[in-house]
C-alpha atoms as a PDB file:
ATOM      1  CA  UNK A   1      17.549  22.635 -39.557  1.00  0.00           C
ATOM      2  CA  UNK A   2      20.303  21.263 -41.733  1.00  0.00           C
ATOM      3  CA  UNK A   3      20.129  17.730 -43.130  1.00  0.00           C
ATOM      4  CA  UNK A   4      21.776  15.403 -40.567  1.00  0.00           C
ATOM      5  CA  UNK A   5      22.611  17.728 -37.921  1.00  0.00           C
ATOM      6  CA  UNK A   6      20.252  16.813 -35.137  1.00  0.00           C
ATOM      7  CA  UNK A   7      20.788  18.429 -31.871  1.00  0.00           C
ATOM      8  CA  UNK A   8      22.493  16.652 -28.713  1.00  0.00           C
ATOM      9  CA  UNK A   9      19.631  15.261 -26.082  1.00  0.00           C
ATOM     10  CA  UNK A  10      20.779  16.397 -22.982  1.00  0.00           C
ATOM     11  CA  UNK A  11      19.703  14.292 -20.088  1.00  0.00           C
ATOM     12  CA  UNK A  12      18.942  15.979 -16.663  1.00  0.00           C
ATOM     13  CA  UNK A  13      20.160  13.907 -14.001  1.00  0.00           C
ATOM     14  CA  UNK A  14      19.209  14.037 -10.211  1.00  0.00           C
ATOM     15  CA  UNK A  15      20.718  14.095  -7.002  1.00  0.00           C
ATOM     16  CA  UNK A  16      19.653  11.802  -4.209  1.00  0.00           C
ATOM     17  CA  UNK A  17      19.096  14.540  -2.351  1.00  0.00           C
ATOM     18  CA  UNK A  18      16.963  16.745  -4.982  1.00  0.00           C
ATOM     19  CA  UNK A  19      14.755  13.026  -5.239  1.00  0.00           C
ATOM     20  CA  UNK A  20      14.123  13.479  -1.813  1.00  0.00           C
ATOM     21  CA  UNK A  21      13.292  16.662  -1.818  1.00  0.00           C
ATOM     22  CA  UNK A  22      10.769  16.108  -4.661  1.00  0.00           C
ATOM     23  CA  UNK A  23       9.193  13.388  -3.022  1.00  0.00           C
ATOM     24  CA  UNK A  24       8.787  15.516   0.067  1.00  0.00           C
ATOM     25  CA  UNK A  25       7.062  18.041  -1.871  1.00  0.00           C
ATOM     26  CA  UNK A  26       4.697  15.403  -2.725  1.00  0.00           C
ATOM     27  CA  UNK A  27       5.441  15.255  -6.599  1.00  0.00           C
ATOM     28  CA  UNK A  28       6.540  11.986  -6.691  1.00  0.00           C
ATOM     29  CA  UNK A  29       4.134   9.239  -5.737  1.00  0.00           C
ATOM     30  CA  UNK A  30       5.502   7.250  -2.295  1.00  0.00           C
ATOM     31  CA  UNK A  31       6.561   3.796  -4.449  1.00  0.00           C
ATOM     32  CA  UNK A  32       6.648   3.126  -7.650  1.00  0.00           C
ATOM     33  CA  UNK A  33       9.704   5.509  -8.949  1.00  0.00           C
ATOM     34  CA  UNK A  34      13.506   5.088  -7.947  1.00  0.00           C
ATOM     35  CA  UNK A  35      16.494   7.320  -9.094  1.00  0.00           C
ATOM     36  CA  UNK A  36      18.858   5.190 -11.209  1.00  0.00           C
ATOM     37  CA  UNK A  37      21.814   7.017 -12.164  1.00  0.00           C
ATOM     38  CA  UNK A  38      20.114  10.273 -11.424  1.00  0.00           C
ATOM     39  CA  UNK A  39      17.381   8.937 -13.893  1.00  0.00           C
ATOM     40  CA  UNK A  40      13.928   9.016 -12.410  1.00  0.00           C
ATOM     41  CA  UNK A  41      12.778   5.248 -13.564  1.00  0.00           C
ATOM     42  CA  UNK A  42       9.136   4.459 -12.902  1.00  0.00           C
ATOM     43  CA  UNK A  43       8.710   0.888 -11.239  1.00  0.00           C
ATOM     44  CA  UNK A  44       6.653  -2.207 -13.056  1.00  0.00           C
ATOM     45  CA  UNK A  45       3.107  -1.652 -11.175  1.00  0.00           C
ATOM     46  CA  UNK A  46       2.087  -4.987  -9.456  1.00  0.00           C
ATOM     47  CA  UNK A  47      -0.613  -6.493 -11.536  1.00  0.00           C
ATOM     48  CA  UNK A  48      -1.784  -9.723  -9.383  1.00  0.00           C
ATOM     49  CA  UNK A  49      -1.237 -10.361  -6.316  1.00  0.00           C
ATOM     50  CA  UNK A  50       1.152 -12.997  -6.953  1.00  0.00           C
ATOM     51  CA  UNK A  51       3.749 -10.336  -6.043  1.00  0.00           C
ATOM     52  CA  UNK A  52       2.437  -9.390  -2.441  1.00  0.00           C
ATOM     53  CA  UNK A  53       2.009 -13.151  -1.206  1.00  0.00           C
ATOM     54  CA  UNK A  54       5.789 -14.058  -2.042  1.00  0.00           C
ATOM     55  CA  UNK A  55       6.772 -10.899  -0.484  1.00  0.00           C
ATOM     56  CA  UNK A  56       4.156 -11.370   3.123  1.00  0.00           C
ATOM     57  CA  UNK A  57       5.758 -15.024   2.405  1.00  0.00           C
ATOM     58  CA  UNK A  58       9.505 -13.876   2.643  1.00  0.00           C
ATOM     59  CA  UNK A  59       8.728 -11.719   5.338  1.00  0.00           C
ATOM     60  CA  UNK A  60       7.166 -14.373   7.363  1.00  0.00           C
ATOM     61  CA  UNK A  61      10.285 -16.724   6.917  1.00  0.00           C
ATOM     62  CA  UNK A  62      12.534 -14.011   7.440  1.00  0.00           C
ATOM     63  CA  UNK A  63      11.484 -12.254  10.572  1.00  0.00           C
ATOM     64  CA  UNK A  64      10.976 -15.860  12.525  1.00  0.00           C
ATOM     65  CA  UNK A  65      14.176 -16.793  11.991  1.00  0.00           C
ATOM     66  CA  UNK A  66      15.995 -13.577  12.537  1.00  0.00           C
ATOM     67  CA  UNK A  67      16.738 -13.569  16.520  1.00  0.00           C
ATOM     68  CA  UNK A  68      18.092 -10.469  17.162  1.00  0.00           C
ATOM     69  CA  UNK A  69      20.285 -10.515  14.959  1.00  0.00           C
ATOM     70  CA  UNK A  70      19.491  -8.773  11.813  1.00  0.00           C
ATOM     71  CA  UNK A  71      16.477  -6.486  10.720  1.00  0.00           C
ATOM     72  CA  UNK A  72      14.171  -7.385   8.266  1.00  0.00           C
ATOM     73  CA  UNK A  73      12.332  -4.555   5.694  1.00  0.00           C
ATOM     74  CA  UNK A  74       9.593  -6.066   3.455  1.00  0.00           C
ATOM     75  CA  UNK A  75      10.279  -2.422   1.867  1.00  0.00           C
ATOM     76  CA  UNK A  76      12.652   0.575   2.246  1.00  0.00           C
ATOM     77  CA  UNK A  77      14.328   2.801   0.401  1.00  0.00           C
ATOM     78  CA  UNK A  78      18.000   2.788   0.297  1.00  0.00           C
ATOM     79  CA  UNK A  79      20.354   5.015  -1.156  1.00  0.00           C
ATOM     80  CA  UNK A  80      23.367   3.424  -2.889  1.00  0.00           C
ATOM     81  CA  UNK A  81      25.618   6.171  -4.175  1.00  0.00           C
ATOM     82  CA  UNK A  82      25.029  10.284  -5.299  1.00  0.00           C
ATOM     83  CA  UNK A  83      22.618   9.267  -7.913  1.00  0.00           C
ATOM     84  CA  UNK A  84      20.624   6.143  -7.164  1.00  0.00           C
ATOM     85  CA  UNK A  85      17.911   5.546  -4.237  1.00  0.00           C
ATOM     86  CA  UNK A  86      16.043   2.494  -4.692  1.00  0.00           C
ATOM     87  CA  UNK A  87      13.076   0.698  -3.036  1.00  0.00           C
ATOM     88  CA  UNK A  88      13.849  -3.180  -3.424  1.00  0.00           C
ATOM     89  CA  UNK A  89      11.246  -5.590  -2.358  1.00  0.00           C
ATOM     90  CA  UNK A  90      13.210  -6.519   1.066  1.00  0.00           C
ATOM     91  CA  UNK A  91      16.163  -5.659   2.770  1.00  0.00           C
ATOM     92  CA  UNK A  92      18.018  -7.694   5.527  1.00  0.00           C
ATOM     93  CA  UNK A  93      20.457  -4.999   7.334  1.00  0.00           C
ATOM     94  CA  UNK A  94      22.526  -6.023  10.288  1.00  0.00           C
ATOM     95  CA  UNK A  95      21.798  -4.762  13.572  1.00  0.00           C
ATOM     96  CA  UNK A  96      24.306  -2.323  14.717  1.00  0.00           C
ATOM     97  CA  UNK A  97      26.058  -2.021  17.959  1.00  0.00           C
ATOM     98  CA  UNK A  98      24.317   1.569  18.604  1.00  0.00           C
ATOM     99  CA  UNK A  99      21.309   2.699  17.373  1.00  0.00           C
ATOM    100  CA  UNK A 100      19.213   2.047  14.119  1.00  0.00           C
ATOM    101  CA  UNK A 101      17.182   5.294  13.821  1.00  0.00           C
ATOM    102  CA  UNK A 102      19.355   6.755  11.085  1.00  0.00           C
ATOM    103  CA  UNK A 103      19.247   6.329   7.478  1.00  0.00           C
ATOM    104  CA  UNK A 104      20.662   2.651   6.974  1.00  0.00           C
ATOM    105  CA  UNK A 105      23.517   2.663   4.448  1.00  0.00           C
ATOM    106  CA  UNK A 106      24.421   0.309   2.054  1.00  0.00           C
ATOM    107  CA  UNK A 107      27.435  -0.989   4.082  1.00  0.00           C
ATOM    108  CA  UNK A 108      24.365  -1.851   6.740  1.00  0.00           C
ATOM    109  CA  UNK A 109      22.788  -4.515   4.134  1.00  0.00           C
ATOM    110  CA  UNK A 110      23.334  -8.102   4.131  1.00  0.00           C
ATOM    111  CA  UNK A 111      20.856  -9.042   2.075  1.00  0.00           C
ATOM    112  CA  UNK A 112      18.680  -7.323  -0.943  1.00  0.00           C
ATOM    113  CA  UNK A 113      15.521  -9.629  -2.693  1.00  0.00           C
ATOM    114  CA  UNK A 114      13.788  -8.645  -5.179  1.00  0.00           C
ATOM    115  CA  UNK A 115      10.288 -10.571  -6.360  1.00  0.00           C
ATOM    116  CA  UNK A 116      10.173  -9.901  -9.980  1.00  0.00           C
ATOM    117  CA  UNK A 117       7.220 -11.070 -12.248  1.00  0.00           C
ATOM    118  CA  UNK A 118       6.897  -8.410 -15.514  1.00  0.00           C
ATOM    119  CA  UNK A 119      10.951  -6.739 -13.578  1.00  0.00           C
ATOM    120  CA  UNK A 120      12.610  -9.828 -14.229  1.00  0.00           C
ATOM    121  CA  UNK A 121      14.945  -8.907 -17.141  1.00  0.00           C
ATOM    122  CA  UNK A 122      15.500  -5.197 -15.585  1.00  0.00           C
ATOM    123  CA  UNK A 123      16.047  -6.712 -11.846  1.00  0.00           C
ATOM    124  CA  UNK A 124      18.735  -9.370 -13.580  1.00  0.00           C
ATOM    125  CA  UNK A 125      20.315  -6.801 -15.209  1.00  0.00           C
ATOM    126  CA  UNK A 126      20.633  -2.990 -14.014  1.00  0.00           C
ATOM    127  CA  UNK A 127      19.511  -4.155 -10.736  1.00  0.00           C
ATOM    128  CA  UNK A 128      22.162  -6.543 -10.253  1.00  0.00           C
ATOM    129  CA  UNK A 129      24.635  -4.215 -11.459  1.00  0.00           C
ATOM    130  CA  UNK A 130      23.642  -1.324  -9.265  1.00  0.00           C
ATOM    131  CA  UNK A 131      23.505  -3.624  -5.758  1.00  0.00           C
ATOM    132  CA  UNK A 132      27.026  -5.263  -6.734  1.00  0.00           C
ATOM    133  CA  UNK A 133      28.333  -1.576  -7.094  1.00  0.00           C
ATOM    134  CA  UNK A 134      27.273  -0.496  -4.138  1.00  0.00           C
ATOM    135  CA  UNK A 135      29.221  -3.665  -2.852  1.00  0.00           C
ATOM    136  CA  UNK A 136      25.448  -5.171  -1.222  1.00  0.00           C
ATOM    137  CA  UNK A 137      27.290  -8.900  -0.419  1.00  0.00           C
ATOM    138  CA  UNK A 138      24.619 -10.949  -0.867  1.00  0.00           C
ATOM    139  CA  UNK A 139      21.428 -10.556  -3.942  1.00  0.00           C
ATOM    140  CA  UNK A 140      18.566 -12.420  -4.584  1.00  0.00           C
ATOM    141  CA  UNK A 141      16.043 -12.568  -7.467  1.00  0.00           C
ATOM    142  CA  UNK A 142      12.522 -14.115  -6.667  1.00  0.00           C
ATOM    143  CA  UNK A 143      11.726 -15.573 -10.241  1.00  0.00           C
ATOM    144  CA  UNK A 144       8.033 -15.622 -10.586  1.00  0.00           C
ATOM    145  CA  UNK A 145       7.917 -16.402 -14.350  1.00  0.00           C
ATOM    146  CA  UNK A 146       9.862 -19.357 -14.229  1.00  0.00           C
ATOM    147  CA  UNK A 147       9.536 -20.279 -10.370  1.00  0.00           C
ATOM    148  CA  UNK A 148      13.291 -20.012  -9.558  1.00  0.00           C
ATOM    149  CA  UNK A 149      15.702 -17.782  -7.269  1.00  0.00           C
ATOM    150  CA  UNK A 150      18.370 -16.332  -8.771  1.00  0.00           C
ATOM    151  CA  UNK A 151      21.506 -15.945  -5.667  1.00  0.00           C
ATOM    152  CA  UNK A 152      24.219 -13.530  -6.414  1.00  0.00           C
ATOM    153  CA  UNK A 153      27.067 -12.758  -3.973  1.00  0.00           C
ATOM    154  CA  UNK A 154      30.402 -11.874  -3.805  1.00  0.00           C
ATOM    155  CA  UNK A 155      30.244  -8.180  -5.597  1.00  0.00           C
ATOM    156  CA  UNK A 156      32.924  -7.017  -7.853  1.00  0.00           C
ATOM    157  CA  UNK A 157      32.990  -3.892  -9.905  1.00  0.00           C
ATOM    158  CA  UNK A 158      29.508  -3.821 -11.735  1.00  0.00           C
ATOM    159  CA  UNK A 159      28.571  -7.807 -11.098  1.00  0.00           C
ATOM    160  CA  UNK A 160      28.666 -10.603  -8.748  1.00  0.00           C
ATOM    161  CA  UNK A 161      31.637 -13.144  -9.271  1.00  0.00           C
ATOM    162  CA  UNK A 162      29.323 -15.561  -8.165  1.00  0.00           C
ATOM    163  CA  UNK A 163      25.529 -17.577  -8.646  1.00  0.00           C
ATOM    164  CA  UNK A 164      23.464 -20.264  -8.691  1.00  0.00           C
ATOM    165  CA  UNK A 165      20.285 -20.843  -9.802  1.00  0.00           C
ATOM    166  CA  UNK A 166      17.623 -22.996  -6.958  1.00  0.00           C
ATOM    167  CA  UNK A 167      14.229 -24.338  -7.686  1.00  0.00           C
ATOM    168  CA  UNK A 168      11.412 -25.324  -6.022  1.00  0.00           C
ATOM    169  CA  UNK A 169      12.004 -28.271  -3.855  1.00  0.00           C
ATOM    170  CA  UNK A 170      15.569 -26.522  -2.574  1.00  0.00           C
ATOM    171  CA  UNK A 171      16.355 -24.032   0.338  1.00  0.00           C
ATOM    172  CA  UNK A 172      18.452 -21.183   0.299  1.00  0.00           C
ATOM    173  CA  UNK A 173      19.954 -19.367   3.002  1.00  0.00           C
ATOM    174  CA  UNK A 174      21.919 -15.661   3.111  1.00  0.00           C
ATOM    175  CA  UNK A 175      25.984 -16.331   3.386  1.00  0.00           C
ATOM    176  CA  UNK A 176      25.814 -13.971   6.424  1.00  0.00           C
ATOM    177  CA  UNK A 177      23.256 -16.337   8.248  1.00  0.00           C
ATOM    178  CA  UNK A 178      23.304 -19.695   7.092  1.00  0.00           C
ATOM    179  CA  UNK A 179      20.724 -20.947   9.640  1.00  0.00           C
ATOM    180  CA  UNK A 180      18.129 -19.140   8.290  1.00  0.00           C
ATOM    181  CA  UNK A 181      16.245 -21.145   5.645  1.00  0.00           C
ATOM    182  CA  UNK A 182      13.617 -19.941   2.653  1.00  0.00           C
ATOM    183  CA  UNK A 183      12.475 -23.099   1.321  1.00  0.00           C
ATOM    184  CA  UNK A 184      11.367 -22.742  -2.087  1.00  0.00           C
ATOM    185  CA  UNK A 185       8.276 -24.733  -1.910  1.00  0.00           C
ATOM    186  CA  UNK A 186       6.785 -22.468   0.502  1.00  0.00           C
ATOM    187  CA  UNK A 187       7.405 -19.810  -1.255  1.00  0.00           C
ATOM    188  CA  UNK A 188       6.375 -20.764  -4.869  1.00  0.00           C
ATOM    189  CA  UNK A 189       2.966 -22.678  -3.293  1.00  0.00           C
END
C-alpha cells in the first residue's frame, strides 16, 4: 500500500425495515440493540437493578394516573424516521380516536423517558437529538448518577429549545397532562 493512502471505511447502513427483518430472523437479540442512523448500536446492559425499580416505579405512577386518556409502555420499540428504531425505557402515546393495534408512530408520542445509569452521556446527547428530530414534544432523562430528571420539550431541528433540571424533593408532570404527577422522591427512594 502506498505511504498515506489508506482506503475509505465504508459504513453499511440499515433500513428500518431490513432491522426488522433481521430481528425476525432471530439474529438480533429482542432488546439490547437499536438502529441509529441505520447504525446497529448495542444498548448499555443493565447492571443492578437500580434500573428496573425506577422503571416498575414510573410505570406505577404513570398508569394510575392515566384515565383513559393516554397509553403507557414501560418498553416499545418505535420507529422515528428510515433509519432509526429505538426501544426507550417508556413511552406515553395518546390514545387515538380509532384503534391502537397498529404500529404507533412518532406523531402518536407525548412523552419518551429514558432511566439512564452507565447511558447517561449517550441518552443526553444522540438520544436527545434523535427524539427532538422526530419532533417527540415532550423528553425526559431519569438521572440515576446524580439523582436528577433532565425535562426537554419543545423540539426544534436536532434539540429541544427548552429544559430544566428537577431534583429530588420536586414533581414533574408531561406538558400534555399536567395533572399527572412523578414526584421525585418516590422515584429516587
Amino acid at each position: 500500500m502506498l505511504e498515506g493512502l489508506e482506503p475509505e471505511v465504508q459504513l453499511y447502513r440499515y433500513t428500518v425495515e431490513q432491522f426488522l427483518g433481521m430481528a425476525e430472523a432471530g439474529i438480533l437479540p429482542e432488546r439490547g440493540v437499536e438502529l441509529i442512523e441505520g447504525l446497529l448500536v448495542e444498548m448499555s446492559p443493565e447492571v443492578n437493578n437500580r434500573h428496573g425499580e425506577t422503571r416498575r416505579i414510573l410505570a406505577e405512577m404513570l398508569l394510575d394516573q392515566r384515565h383513559g386518556r393516554y397509553a403507557a409502555y414501560p418498553s416499545l420499540s418505535l420507529r422515528l424516521g428510515p433509519r432509526d428504531m429505538v426501544d426507550p425505557d417508556f413511552v406515553l402515546v395518546r390514545l387515538p380516536q380509532g384503534d391502537l393495534s397498529g404500529e404507533v408512530s412518532a406523531a402518536d408520542v407525548a412523552l419518551i423517558i429514558e432511566v439512564a445509569g452507565s447511558s447517561l452521556d449517550y441518552d443526553l446527547r444522540e438520544k436527545r437529538e434523535r427524539y427532538a428530530a422526530a419532533r417527540i414534544p415532550e423528553y425526559w432523562v431519569i438521572d440515576l448518577q446524580s439523582d436528577l430528571a433532565h425535562v426537554f420539550w419543545d423540539p426544534r431541528g436536532d434539540g429541544y429549545d427548552a429544559c430544566r433540571v428537577a431534583a429530588i424533593g420536586e414533581t414533574i408532570a408531561p406538558r400534555e397532562f399536567p395533572d399527572v404527577s412523578v414526584d421525585l422522591a418516590q422515584v429516587f427512594a
